[in-house]
PDB file of N, CA and C in Angstrom:
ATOM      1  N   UNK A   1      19.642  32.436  41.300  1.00  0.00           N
ATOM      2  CA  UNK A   1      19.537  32.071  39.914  1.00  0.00           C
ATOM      3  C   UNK A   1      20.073  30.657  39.674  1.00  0.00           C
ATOM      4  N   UNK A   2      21.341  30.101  40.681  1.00  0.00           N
ATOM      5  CA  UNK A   2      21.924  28.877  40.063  1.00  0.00           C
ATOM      6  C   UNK A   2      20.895  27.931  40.673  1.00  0.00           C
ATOM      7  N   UNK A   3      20.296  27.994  42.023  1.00  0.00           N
ATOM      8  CA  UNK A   3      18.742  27.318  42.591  1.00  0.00           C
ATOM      9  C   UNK A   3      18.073  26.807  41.356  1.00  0.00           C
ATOM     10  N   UNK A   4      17.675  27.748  40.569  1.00  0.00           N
ATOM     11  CA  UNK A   4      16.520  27.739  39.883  1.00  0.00           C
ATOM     12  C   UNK A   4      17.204  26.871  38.486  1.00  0.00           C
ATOM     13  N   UNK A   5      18.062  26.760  37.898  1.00  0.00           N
ATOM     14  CA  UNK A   5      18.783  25.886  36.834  1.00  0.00           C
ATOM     15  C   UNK A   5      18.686  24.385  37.736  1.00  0.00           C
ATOM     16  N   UNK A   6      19.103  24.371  38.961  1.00  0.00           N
ATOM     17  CA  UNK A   6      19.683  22.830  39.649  1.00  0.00           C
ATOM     18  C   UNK A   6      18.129  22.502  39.478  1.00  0.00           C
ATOM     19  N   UNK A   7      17.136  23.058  40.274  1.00  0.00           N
ATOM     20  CA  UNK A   7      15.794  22.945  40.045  1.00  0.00           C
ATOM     21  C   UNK A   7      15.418  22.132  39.061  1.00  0.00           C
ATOM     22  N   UNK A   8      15.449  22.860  37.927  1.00  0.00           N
ATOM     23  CA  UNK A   8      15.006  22.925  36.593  1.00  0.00           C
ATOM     24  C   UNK A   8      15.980  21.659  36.013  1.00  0.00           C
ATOM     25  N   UNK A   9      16.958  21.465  36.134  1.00  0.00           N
ATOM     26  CA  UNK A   9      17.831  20.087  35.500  1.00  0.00           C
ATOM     27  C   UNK A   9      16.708  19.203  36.339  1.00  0.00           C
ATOM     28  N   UNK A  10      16.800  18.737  38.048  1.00  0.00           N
ATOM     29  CA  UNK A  10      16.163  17.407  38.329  1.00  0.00           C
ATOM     30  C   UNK A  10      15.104  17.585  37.926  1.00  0.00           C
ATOM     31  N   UNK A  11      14.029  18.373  37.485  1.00  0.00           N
ATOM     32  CA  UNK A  11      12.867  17.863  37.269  1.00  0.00           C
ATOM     33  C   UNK A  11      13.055  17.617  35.785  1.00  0.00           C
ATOM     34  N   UNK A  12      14.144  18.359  34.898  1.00  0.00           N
ATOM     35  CA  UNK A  12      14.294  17.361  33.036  1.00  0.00           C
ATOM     36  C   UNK A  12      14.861  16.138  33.940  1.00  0.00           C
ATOM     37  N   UNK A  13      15.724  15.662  34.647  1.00  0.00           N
ATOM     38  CA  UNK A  13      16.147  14.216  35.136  1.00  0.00           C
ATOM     39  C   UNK A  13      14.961  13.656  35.496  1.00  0.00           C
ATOM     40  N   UNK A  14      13.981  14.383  36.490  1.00  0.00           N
ATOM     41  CA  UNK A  14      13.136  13.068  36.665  1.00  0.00           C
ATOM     42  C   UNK A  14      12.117  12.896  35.264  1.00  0.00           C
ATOM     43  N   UNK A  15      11.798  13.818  34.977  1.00  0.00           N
ATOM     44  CA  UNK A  15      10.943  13.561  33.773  1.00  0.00           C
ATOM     45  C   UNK A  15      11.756  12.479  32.550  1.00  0.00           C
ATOM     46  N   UNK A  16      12.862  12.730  32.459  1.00  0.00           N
ATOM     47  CA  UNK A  16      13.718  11.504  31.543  1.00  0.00           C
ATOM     48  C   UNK A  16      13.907   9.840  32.099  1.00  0.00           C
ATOM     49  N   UNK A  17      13.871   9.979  33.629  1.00  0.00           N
ATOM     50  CA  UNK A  17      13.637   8.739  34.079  1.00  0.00           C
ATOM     51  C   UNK A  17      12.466   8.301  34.466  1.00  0.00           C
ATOM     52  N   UNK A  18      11.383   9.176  33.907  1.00  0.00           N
ATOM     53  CA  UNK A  18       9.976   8.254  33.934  1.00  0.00           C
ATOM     54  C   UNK A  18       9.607   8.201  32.429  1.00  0.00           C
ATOM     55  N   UNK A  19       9.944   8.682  31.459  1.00  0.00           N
ATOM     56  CA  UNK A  19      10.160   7.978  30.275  1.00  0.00           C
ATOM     57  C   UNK A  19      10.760   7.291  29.868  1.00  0.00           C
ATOM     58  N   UNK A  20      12.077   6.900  30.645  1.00  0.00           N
ATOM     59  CA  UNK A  20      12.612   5.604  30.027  1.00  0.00           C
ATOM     60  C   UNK A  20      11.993   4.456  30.789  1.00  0.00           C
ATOM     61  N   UNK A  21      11.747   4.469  32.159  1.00  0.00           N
ATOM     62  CA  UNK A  21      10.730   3.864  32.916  1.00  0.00           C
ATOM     63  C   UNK A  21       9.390   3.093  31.848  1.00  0.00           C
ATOM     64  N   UNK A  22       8.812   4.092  31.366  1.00  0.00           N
ATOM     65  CA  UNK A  22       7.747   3.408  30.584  1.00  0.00           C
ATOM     66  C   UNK A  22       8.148   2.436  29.412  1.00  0.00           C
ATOM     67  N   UNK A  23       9.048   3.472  28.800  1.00  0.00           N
ATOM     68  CA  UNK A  23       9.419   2.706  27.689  1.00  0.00           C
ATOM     69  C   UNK A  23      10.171   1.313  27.974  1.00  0.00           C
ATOM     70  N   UNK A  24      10.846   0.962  28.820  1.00  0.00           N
ATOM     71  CA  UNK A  24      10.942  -0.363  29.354  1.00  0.00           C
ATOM     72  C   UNK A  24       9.875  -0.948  29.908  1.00  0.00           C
ATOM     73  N   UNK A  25       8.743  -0.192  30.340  1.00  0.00           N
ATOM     74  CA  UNK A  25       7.667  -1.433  30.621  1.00  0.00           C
ATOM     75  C   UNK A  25       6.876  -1.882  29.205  1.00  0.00           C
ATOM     76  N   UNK A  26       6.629  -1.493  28.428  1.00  0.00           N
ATOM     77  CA  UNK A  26       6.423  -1.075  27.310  1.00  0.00           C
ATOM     78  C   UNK A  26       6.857  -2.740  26.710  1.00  0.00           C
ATOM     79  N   UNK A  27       8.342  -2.721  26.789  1.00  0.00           N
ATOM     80  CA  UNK A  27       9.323  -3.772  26.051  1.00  0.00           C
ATOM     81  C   UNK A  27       9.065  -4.868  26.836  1.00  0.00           C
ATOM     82  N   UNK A  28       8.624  -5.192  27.528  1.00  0.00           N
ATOM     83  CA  UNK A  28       8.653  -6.551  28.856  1.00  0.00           C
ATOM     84  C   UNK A  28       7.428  -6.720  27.760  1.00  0.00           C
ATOM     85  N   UNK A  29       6.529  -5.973  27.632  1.00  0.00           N
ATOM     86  CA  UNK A  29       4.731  -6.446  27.612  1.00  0.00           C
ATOM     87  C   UNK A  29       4.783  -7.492  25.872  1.00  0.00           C
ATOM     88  N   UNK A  30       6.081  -7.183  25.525  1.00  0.00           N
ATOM     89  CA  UNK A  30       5.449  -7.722  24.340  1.00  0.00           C
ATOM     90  C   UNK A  30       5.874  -9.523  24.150  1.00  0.00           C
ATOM     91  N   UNK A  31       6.217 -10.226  24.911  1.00  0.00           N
ATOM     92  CA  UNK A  31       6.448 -11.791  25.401  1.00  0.00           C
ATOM     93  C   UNK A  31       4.377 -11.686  25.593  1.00  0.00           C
ATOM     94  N   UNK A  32       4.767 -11.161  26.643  1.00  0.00           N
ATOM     95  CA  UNK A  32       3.074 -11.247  27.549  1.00  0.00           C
ATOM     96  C   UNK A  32       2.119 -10.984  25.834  1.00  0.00           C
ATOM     97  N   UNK A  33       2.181 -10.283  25.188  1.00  0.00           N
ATOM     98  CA  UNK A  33       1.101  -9.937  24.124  1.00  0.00           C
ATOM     99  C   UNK A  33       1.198 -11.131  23.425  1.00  0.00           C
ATOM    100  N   UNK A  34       2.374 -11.585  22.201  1.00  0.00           N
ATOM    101  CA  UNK A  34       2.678 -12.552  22.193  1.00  0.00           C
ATOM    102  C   UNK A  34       1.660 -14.035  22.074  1.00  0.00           C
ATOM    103  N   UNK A  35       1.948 -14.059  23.376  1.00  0.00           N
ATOM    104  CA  UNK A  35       1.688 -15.635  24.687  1.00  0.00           C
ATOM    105  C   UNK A  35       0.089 -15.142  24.392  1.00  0.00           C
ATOM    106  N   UNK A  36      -0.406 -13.764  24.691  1.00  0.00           N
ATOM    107  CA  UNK A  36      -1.964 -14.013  24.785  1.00  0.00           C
ATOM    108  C   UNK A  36      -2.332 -14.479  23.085  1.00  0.00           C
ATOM    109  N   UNK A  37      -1.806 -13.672  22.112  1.00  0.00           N
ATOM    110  CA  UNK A  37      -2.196 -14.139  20.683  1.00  0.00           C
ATOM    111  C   UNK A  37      -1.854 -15.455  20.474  1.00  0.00           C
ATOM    112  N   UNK A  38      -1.059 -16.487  21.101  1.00  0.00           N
ATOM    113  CA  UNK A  38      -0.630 -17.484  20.516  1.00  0.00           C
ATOM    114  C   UNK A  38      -1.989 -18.666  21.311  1.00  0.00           C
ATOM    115  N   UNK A  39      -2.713 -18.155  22.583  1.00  0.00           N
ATOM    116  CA  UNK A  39      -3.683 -18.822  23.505  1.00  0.00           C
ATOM    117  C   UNK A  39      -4.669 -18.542  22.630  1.00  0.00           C
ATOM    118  N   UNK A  40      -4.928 -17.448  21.949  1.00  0.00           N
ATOM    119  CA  UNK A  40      -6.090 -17.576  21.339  1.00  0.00           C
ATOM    120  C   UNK A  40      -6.101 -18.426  20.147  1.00  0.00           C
ATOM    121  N   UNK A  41      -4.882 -18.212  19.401  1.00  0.00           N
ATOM    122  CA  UNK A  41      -4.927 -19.096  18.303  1.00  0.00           C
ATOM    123  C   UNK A  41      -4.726 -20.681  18.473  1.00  0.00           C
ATOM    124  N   UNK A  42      -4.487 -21.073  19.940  1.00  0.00           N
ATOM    125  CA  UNK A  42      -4.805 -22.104  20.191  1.00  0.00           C
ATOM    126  C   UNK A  42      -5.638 -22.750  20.529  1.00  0.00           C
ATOM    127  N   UNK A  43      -6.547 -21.915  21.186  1.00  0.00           N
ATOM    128  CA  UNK A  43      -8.218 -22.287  21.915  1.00  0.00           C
ATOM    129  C   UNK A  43      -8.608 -22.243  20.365  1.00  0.00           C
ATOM    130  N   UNK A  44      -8.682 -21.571  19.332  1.00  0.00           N
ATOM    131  CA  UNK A  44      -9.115 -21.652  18.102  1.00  0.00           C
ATOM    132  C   UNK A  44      -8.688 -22.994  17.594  1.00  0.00           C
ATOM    133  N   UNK A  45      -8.073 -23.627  17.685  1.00  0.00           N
ATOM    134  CA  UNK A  45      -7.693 -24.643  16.712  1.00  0.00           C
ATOM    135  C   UNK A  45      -6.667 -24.555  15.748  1.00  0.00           C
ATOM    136  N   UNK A  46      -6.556 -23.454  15.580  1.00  0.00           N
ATOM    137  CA  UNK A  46      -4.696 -23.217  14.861  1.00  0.00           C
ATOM    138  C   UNK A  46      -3.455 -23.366  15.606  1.00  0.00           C
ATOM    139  N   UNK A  47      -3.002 -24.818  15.595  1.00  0.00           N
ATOM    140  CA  UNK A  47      -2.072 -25.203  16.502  1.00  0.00           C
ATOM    141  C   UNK A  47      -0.760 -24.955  15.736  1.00  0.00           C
ATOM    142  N   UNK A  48      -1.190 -24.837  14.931  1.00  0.00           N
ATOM    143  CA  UNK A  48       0.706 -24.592  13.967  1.00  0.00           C
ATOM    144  C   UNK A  48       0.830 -23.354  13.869  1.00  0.00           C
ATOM    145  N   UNK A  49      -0.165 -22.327  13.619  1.00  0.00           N
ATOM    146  CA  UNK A  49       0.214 -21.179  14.229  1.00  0.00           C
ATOM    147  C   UNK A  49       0.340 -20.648  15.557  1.00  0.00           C
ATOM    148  N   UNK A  50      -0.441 -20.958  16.365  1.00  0.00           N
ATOM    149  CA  UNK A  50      -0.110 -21.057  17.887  1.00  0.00           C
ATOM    150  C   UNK A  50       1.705 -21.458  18.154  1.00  0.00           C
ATOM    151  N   UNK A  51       1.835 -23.148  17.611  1.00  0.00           N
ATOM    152  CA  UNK A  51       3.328 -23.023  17.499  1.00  0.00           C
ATOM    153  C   UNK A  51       4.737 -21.940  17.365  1.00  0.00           C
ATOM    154  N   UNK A  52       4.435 -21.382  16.321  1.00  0.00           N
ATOM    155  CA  UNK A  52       5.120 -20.126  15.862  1.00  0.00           C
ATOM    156  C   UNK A  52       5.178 -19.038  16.508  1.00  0.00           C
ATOM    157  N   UNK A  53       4.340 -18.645  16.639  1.00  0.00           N
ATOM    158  CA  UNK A  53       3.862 -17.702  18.111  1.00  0.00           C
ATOM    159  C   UNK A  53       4.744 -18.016  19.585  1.00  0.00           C
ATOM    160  N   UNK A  54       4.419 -19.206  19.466  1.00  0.00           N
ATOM    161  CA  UNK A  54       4.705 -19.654  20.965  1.00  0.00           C
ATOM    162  C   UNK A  54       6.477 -19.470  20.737  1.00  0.00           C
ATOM    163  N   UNK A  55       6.932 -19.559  19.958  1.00  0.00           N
ATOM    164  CA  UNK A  55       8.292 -19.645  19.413  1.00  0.00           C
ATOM    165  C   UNK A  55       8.745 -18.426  19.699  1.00  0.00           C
ATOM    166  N   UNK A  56       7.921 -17.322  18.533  1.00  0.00           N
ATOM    167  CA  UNK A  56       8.729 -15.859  18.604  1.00  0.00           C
ATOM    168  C   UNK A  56       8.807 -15.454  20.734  1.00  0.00           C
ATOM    169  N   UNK A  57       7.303 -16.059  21.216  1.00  0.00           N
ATOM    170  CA  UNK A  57       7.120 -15.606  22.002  1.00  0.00           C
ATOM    171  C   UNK A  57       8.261 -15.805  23.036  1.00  0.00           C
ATOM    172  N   UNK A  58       8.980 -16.729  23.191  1.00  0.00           N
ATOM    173  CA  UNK A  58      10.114 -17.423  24.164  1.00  0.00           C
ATOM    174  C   UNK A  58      11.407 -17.160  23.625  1.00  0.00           C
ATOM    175  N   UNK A  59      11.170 -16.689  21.991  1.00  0.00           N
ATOM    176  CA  UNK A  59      12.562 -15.662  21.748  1.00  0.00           C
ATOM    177  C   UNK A  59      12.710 -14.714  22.348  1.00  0.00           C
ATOM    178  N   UNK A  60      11.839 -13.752  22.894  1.00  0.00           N
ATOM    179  CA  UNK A  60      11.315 -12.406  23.450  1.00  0.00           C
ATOM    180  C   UNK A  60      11.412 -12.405  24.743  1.00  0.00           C
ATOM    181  N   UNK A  61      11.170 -13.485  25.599  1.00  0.00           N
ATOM    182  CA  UNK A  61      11.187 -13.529  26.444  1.00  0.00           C
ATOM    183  C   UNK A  61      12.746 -13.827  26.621  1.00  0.00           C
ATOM    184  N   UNK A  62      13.312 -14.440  26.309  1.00  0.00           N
ATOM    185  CA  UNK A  62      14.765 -15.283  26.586  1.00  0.00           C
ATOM    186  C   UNK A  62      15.642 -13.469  26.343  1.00  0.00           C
ATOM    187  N   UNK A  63      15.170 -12.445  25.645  1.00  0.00           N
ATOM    188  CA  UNK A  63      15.581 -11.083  25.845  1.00  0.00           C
ATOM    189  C   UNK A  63      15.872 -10.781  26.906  1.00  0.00           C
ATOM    190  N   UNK A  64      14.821 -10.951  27.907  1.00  0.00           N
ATOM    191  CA  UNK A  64      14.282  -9.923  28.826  1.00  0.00           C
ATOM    192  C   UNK A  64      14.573 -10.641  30.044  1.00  0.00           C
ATOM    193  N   UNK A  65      14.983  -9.948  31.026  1.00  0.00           N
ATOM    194  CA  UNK A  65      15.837 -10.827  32.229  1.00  0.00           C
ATOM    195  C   UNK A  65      14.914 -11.183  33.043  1.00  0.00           C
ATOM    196  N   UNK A  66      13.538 -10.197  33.203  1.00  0.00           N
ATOM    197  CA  UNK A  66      12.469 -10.694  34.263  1.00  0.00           C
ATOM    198  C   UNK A  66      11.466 -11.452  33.739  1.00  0.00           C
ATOM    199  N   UNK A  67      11.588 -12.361  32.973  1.00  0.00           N
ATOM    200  CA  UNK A  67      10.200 -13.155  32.392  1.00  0.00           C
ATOM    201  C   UNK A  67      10.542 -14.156  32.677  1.00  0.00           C
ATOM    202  N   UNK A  68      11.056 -14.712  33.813  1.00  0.00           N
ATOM    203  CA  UNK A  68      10.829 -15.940  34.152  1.00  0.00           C
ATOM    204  C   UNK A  68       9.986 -17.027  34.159  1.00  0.00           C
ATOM    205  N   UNK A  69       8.843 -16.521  34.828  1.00  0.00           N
ATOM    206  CA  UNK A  69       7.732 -16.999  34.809  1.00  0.00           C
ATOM    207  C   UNK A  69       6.867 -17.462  33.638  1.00  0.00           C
ATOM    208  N   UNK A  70       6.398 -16.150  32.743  1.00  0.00           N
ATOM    209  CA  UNK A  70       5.846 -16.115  31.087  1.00  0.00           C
ATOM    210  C   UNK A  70       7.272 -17.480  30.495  1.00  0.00           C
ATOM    211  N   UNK A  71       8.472 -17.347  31.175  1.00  0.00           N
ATOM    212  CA  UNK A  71       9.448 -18.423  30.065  1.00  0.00           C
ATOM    213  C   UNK A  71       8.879 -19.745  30.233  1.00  0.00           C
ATOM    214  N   UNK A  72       8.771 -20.084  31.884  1.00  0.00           N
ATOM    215  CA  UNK A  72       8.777 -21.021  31.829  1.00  0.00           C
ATOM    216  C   UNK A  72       6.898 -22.102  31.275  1.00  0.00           C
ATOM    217  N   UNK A  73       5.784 -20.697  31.389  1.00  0.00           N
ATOM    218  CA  UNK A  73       4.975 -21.241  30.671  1.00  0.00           C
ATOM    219  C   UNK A  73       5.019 -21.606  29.121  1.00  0.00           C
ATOM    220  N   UNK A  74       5.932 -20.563  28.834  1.00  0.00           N
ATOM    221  CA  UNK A  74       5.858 -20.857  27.025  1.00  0.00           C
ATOM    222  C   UNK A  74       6.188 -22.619  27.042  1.00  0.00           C
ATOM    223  N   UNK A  75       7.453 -22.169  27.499  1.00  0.00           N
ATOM    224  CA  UNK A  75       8.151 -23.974  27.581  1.00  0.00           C
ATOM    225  C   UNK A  75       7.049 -24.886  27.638  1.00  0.00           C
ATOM    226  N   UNK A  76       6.392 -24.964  28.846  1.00  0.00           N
ATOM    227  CA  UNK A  76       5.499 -25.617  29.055  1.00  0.00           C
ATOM    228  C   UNK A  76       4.102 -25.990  27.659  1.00  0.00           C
ATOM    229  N   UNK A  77       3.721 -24.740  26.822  1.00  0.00           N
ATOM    230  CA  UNK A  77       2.686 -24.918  26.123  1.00  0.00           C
ATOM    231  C   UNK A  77       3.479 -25.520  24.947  1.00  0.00           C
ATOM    232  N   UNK A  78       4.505 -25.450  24.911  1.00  0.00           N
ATOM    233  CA  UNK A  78       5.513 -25.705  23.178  1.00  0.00           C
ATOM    234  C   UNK A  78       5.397 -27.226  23.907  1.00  0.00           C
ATOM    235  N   UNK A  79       6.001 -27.746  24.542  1.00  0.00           N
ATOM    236  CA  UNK A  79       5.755 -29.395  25.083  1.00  0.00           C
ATOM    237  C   UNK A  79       4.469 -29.668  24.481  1.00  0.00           C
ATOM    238  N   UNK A  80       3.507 -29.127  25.433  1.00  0.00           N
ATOM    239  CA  UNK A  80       2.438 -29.742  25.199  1.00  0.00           C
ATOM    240  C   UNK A  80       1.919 -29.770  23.634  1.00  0.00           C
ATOM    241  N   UNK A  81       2.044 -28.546  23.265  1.00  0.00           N
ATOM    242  CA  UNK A  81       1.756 -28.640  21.781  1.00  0.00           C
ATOM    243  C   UNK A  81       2.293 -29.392  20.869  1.00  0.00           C
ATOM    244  N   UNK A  82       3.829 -29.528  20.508  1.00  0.00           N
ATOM    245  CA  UNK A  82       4.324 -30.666  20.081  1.00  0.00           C
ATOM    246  C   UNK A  82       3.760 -31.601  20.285  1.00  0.00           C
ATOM    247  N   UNK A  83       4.177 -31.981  21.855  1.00  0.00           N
ATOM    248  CA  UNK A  83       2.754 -33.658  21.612  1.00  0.00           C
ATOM    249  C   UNK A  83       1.633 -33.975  20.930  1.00  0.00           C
ATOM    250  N   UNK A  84       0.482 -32.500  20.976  1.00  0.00           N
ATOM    251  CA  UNK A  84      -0.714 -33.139  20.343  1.00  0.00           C
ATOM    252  C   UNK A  84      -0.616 -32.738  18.896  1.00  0.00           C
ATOM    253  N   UNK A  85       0.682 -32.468  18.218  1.00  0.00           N
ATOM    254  CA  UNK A  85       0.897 -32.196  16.969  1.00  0.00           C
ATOM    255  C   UNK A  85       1.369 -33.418  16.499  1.00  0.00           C
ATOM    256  N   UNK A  86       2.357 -33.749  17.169  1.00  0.00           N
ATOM    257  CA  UNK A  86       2.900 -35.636  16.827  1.00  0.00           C
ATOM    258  C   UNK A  86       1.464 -36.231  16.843  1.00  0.00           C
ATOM    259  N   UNK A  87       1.169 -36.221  17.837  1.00  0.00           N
ATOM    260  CA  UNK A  87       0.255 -37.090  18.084  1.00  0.00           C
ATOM    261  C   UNK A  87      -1.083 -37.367  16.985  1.00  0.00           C
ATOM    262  N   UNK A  88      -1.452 -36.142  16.584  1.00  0.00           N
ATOM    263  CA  UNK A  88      -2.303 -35.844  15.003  1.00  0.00           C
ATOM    264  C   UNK A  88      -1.740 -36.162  13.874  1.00  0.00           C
ATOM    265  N   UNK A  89      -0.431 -36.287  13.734  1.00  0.00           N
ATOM    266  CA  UNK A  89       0.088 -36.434  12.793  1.00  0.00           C
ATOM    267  C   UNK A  89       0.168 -37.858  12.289  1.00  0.00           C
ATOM    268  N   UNK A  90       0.872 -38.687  13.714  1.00  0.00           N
ATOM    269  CA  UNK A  90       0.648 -40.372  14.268  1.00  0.00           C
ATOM    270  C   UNK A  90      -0.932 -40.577  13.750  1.00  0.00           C
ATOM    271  N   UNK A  91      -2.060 -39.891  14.119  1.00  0.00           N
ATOM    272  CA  UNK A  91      -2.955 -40.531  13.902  1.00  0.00           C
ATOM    273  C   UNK A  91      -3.553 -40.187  12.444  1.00  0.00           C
ATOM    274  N   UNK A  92      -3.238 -39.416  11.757  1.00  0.00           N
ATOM    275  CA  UNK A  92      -3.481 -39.449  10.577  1.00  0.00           C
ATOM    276  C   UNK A  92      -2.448 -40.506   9.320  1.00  0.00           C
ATOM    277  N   UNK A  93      -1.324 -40.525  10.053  1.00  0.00           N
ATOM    278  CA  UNK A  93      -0.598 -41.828   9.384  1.00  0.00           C
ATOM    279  C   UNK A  93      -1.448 -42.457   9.551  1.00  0.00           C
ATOM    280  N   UNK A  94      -1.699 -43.170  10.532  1.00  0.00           N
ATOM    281  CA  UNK A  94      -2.428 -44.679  10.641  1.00  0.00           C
ATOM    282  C   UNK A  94      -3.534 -44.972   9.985  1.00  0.00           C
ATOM    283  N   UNK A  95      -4.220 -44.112   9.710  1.00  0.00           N
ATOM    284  CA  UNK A  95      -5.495 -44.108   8.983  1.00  0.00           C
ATOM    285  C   UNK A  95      -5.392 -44.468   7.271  1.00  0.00           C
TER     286      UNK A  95
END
């Protein structure tokens, strides 16, 4: 009878550690979701919202200990974007 309880606990243990399992993959994905909405709204031409995006998106990430990678692209698109935001901005002064 005590077999069948020890039993019965690891499989509620493993079943509790493949739900928290998900639910942490779950939490990583949303940098990655993010980053894809902020690419589209940039291939669109909404660069100031793309901006913002790109923002929350590297808040989210700067959470999460394994997004290295997704961090260091955000970085990368917020550079670039700034520039061609100055840079529109420069050229609409001048005009």
């Amino acid at each position: 009878m005590t077999l069948f309880f020890y039993i019965f606990g690891l499989i509620g243990l493993f079943i509790l550690i493949i739900v928290i399992r998900a639910l942490s993959l779950l939490r990583k994905d949303v940098p990655a979701n993010l980053f894809a909405e902020a690419l589209k709204d940039e291939n669109s031409g909404n660069l100031e919202s793309a901006l913002t995006i790109y923002k929350a998106a590297l808040q989210e990430a700067d959470k999460s200990r394994f997004q290295h990678d997704l961090r260091e692209k955000i970085v990368e698109k917020l550079k670039v974007l700034n520039t061609v935001l100055a840079y529109n901005r420069n050229f609409q002064a001048g005009r």
